[in-house]
PDB file of N, CA and C in Angstrom:
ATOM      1  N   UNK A   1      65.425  68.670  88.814  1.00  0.00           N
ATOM      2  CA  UNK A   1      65.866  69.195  87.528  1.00  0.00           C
ATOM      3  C   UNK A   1      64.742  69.905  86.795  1.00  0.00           C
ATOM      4  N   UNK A   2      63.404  69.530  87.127  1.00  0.00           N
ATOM      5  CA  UNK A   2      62.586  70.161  85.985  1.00  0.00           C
ATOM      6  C   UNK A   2      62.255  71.378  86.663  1.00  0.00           C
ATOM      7  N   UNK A   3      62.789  72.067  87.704  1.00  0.00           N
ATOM      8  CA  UNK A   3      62.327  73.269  88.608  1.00  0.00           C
ATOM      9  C   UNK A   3      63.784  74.409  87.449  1.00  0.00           C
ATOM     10  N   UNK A   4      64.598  73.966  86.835  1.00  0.00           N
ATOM     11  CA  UNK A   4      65.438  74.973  86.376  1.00  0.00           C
ATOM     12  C   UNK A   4      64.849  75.762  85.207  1.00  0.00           C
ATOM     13  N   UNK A   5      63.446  75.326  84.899  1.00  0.00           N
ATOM     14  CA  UNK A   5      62.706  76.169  83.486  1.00  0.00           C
ATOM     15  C   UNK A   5      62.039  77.206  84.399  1.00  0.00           C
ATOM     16  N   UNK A   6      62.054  77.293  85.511  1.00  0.00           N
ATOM     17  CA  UNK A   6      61.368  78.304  86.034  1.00  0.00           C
ATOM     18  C   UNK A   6      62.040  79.831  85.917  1.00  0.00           C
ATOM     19  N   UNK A   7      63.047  79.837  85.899  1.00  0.00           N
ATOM     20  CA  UNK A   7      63.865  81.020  85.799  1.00  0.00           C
ATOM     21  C   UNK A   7      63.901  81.545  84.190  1.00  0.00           C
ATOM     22  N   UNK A   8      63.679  80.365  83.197  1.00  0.00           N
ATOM     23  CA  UNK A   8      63.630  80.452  81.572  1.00  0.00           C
ATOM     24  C   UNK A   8      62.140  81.072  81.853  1.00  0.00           C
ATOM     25  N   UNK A   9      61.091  80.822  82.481  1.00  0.00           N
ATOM     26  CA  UNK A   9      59.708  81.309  82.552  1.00  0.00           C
ATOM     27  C   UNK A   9      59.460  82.802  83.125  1.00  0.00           C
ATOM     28  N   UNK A  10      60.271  83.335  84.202  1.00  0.00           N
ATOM     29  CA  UNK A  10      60.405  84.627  84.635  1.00  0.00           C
ATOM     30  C   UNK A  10      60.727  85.497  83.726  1.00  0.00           C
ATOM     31  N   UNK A  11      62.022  85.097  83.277  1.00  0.00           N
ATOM     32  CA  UNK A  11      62.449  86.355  82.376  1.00  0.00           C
ATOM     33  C   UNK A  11      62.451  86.113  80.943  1.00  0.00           C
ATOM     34  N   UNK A  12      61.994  85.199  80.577  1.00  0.00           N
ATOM     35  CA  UNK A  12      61.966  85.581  79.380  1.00  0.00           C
ATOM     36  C   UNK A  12      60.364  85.289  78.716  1.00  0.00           C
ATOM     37  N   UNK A  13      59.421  85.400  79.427  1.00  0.00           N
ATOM     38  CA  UNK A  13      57.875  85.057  78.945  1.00  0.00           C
ATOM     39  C   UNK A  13      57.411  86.365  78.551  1.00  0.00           C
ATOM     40  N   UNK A  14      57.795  87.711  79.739  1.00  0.00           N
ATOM     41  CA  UNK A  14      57.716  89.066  79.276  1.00  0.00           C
ATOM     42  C   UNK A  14      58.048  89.882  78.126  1.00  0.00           C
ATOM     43  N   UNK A  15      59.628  88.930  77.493  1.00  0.00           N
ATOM     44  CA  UNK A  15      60.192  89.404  76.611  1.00  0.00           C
ATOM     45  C   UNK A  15      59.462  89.026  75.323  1.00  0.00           C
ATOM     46  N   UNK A  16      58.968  87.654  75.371  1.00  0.00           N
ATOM     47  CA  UNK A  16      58.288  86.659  74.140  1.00  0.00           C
ATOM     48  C   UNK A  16      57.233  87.511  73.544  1.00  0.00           C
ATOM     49  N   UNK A  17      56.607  88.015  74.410  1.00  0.00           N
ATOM     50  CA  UNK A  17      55.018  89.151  73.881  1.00  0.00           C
ATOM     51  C   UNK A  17      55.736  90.080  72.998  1.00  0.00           C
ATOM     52  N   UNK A  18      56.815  90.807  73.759  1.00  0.00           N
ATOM     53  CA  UNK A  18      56.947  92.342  73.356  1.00  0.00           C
ATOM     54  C   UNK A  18      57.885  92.180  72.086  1.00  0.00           C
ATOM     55  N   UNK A  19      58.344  90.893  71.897  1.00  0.00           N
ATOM     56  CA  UNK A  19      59.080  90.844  69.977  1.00  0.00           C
ATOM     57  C   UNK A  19      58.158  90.668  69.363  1.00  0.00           C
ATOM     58  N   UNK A  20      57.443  89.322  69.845  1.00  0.00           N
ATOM     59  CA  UNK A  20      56.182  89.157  69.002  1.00  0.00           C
ATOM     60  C   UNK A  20      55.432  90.447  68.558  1.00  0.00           C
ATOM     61  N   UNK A  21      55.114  91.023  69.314  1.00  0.00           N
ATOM     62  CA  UNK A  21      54.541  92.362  69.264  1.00  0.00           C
ATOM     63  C   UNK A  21      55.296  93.247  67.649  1.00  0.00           C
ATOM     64  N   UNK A  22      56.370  93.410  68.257  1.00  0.00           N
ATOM     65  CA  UNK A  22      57.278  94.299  67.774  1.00  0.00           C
ATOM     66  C   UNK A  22      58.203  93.442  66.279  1.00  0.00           C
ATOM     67  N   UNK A  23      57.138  92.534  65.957  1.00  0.00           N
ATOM     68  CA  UNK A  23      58.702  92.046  64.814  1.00  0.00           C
ATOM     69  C   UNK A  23      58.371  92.610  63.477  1.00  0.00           C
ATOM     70  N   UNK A  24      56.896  92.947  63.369  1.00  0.00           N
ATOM     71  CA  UNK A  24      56.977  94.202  62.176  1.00  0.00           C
ATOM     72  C   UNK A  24      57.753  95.278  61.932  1.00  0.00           C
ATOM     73  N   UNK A  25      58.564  95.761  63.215  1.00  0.00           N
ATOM     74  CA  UNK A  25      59.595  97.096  63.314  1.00  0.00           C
ATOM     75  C   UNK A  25      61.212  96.333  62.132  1.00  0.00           C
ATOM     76  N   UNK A  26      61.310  94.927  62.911  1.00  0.00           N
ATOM     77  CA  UNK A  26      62.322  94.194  62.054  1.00  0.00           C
ATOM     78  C   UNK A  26      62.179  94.140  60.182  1.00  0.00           C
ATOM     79  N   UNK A  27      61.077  94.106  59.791  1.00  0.00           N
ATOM     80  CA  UNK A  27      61.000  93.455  58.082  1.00  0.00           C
ATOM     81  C   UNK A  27      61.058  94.249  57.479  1.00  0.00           C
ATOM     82  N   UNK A  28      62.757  95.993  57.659  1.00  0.00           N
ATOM     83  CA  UNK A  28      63.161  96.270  56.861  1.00  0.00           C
ATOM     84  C   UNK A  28      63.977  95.117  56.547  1.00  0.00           C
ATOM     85  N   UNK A  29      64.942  94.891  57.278  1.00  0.00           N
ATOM     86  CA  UNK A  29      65.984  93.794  56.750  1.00  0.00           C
ATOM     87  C   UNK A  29      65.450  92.353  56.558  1.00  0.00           C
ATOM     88  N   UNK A  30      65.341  91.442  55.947  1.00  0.00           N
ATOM     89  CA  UNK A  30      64.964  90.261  55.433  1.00  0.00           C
ATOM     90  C   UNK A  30      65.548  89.131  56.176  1.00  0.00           C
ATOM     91  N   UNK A  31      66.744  89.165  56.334  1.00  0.00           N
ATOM     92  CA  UNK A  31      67.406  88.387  57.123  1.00  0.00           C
ATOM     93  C   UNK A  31      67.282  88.179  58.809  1.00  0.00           C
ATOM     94  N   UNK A  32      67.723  89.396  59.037  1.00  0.00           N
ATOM     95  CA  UNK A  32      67.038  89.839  60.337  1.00  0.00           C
ATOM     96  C   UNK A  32      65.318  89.561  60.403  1.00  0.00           C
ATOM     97  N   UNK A  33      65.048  90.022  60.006  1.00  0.00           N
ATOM     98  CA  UNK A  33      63.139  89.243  59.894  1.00  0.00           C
ATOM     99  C   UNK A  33      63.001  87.946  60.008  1.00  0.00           C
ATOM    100  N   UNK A  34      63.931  87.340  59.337  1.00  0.00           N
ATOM    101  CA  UNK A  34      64.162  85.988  59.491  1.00  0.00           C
ATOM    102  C   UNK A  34      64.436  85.139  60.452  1.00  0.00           C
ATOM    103  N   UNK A  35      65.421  85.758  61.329  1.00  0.00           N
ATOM    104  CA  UNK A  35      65.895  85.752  62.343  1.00  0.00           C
ATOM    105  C   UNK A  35      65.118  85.659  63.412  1.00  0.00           C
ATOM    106  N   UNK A  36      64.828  86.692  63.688  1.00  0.00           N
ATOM    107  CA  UNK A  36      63.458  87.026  64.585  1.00  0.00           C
ATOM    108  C   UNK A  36      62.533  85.823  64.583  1.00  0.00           C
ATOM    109  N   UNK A  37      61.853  85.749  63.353  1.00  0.00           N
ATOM    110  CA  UNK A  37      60.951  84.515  63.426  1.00  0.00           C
ATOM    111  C   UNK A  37      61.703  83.370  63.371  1.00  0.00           C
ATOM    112  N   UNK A  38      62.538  83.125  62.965  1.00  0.00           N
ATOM    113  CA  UNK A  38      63.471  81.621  63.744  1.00  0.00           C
ATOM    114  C   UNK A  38      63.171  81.951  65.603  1.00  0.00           C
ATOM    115  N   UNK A  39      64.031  82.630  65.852  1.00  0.00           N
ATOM    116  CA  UNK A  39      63.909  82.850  67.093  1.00  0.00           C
ATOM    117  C   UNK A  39      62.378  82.849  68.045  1.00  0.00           C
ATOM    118  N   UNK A  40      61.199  83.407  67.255  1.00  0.00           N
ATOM    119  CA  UNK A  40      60.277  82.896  68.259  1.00  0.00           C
ATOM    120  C   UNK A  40      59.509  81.557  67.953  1.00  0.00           C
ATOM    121  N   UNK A  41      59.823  81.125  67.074  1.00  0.00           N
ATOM    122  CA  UNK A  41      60.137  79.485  66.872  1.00  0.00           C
ATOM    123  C   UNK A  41      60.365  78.802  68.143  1.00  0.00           C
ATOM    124  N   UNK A  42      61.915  79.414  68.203  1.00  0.00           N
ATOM    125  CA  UNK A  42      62.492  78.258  69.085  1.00  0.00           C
ATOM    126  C   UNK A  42      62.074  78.623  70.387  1.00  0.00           C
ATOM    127  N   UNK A  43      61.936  79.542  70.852  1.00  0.00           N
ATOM    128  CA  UNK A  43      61.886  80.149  72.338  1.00  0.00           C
ATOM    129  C   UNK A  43      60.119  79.770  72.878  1.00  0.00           C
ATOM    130  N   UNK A  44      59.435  80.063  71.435  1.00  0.00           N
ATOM    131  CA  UNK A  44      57.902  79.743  71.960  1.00  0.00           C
ATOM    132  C   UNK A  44      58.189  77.545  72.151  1.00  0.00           C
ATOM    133  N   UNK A  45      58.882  76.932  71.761  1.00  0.00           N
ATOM    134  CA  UNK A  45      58.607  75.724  72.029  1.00  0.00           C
ATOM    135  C   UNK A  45      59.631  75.547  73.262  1.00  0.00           C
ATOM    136  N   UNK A  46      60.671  76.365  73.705  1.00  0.00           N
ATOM    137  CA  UNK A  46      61.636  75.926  74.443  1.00  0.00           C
ATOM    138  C   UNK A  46      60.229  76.737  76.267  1.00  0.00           C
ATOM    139  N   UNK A  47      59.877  77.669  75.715  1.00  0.00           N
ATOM    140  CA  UNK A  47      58.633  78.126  77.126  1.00  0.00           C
ATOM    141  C   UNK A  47      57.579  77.231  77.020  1.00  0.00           C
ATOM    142  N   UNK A  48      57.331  76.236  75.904  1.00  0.00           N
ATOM    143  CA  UNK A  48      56.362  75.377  76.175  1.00  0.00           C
ATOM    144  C   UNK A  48      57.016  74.037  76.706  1.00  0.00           C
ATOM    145  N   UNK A  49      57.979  73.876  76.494  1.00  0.00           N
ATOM    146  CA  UNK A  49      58.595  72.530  77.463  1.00  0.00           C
ATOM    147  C   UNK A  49      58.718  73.186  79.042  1.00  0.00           C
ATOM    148  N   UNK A  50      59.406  73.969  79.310  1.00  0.00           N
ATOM    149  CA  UNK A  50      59.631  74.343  80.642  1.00  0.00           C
ATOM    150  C   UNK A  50      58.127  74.762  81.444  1.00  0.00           C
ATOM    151  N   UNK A  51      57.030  75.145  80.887  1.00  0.00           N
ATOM    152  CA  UNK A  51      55.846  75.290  81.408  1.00  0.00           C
ATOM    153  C   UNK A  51      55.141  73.911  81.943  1.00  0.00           C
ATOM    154  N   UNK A  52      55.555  73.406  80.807  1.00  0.00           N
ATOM    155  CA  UNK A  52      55.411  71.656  81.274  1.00  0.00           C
ATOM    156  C   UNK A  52      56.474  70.929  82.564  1.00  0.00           C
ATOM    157  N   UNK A  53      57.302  71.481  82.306  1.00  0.00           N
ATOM    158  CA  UNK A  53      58.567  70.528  83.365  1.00  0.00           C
ATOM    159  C   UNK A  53      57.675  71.610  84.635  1.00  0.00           C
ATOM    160  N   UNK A  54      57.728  72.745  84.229  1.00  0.00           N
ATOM    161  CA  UNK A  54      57.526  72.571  86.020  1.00  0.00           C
ATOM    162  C   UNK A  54      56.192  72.837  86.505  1.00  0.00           C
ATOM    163  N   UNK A  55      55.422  72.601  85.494  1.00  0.00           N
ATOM    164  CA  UNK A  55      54.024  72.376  85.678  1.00  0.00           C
ATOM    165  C   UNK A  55      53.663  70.964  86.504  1.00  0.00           C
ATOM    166  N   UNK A  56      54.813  70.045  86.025  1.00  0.00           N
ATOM    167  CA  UNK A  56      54.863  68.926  86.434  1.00  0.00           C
ATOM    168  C   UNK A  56      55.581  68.404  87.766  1.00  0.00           C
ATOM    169  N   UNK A  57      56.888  69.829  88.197  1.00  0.00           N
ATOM    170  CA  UNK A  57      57.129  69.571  89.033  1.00  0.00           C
ATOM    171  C   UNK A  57      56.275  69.956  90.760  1.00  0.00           C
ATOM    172  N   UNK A  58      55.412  71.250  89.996  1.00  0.00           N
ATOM    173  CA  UNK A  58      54.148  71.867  90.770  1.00  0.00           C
ATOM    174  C   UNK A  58      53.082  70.513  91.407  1.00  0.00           C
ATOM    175  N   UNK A  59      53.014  69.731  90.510  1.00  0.00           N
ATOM    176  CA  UNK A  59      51.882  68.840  90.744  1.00  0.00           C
ATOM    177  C   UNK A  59      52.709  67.296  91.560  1.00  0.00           C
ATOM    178  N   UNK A  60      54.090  67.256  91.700  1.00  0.00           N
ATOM    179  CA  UNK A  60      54.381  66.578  92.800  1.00  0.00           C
ATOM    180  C   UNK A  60      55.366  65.573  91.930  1.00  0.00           C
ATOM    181  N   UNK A  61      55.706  65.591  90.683  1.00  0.00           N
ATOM    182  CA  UNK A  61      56.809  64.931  90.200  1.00  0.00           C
ATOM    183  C   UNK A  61      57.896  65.350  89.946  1.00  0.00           C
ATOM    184  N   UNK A  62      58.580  64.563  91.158  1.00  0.00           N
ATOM    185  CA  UNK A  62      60.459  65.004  91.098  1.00  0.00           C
ATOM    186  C   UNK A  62      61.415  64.362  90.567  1.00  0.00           C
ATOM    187  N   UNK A  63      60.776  63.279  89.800  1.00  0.00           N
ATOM    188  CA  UNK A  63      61.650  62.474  89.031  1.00  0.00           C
ATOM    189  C   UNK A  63      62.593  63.346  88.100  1.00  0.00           C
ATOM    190  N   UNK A  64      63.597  62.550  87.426  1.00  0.00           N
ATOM    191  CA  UNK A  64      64.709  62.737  86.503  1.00  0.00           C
ATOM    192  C   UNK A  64      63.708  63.029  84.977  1.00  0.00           C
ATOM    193  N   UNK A  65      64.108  63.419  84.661  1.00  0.00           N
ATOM    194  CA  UNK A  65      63.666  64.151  83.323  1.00  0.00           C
ATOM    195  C   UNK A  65      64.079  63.139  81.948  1.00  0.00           C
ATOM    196  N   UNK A  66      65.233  62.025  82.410  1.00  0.00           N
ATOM    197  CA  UNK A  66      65.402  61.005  81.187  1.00  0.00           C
ATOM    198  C   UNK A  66      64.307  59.623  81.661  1.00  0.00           C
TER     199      UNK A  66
END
């Protein structure tokens, strides 16, 4: 189970830079700005769990994740 963040790590680690990058283009709208930074909120802690799960599954643990 902890090998399924690997596919969350392919495609979307490339994407994480280039908003970050780009979320000054967003703060005409306020909400939307808002948005955005909710969003790399959640996505920068949801690529830091999965870096871990299968960082962990790299190093030889295949246990269950509960």
């Amino acid at each position: 189970m902890r090998l399924l963040g690997l596919a969350h790590i392919v495609f979307w680690t490339p994407v994480y830079p280039w908003i970050f990058t780009h979320r000054k283009d967003y703060a005409a709208t306020p909400y939307f700005a808002k948005f955005v930074t909710f969003y790399l909120v959640m996505a920068g802690i949801s690529l830091f769990i999965d870096i871990i799960d299968v960082a962990l599954y790299l190093l030889g643990e295949t246990g269950s994740m509960i």
